[in-house]
Protein backbone atom coordinates (compact mmCIF):
# COMPACT_ATOMS: atom_id res chain seq x y z
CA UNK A 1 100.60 102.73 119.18
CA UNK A 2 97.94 101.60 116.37
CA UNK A 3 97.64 102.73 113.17
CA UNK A 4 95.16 101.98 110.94
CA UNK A 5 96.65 101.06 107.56
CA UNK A 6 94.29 102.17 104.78
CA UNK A 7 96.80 101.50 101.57
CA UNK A 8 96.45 98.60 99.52
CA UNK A 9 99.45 98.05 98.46
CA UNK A 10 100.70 98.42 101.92
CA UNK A 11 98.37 96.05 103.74
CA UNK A 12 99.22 93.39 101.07
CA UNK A 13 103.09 94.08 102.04
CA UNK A 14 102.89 93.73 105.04
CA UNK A 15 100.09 90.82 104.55
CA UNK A 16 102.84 88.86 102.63
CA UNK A 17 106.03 89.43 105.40
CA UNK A 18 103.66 87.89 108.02
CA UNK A 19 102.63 84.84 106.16
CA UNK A 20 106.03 84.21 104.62
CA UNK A 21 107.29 84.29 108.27
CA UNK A 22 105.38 81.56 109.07
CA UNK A 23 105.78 79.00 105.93
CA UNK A 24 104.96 76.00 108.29
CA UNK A 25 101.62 77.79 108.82
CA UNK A 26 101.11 78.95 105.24
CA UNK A 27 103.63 76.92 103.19
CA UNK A 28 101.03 76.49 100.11
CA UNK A 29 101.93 79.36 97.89
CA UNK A 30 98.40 79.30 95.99
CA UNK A 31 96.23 79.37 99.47
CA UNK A 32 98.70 81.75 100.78
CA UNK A 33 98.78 84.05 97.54
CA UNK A 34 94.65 84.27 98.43
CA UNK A 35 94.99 85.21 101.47
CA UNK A 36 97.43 88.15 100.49
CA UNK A 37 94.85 89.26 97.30
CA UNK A 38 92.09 89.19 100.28
């Protein structure tokens, strides 16, 4: 099933579990915290 997310605050949740999941991917907290306030 899809759902569109149309929350901010939710898209940045979830935005934040998936790149904290991968640290080796996005272990740089300030590039990471961009990607999140993107």
């Amino acid at each position: 099933m899809i759902r569109f997310i149309t929350d901010t605050n939710e898209k940045k949740a979830i935005t934040r579990a998936i790149l904290e999941a991968l640290p080796e991917w996005f272990e740089v907290e300030e590039s990471r915290e961009q990607y999140i306030r993107e």
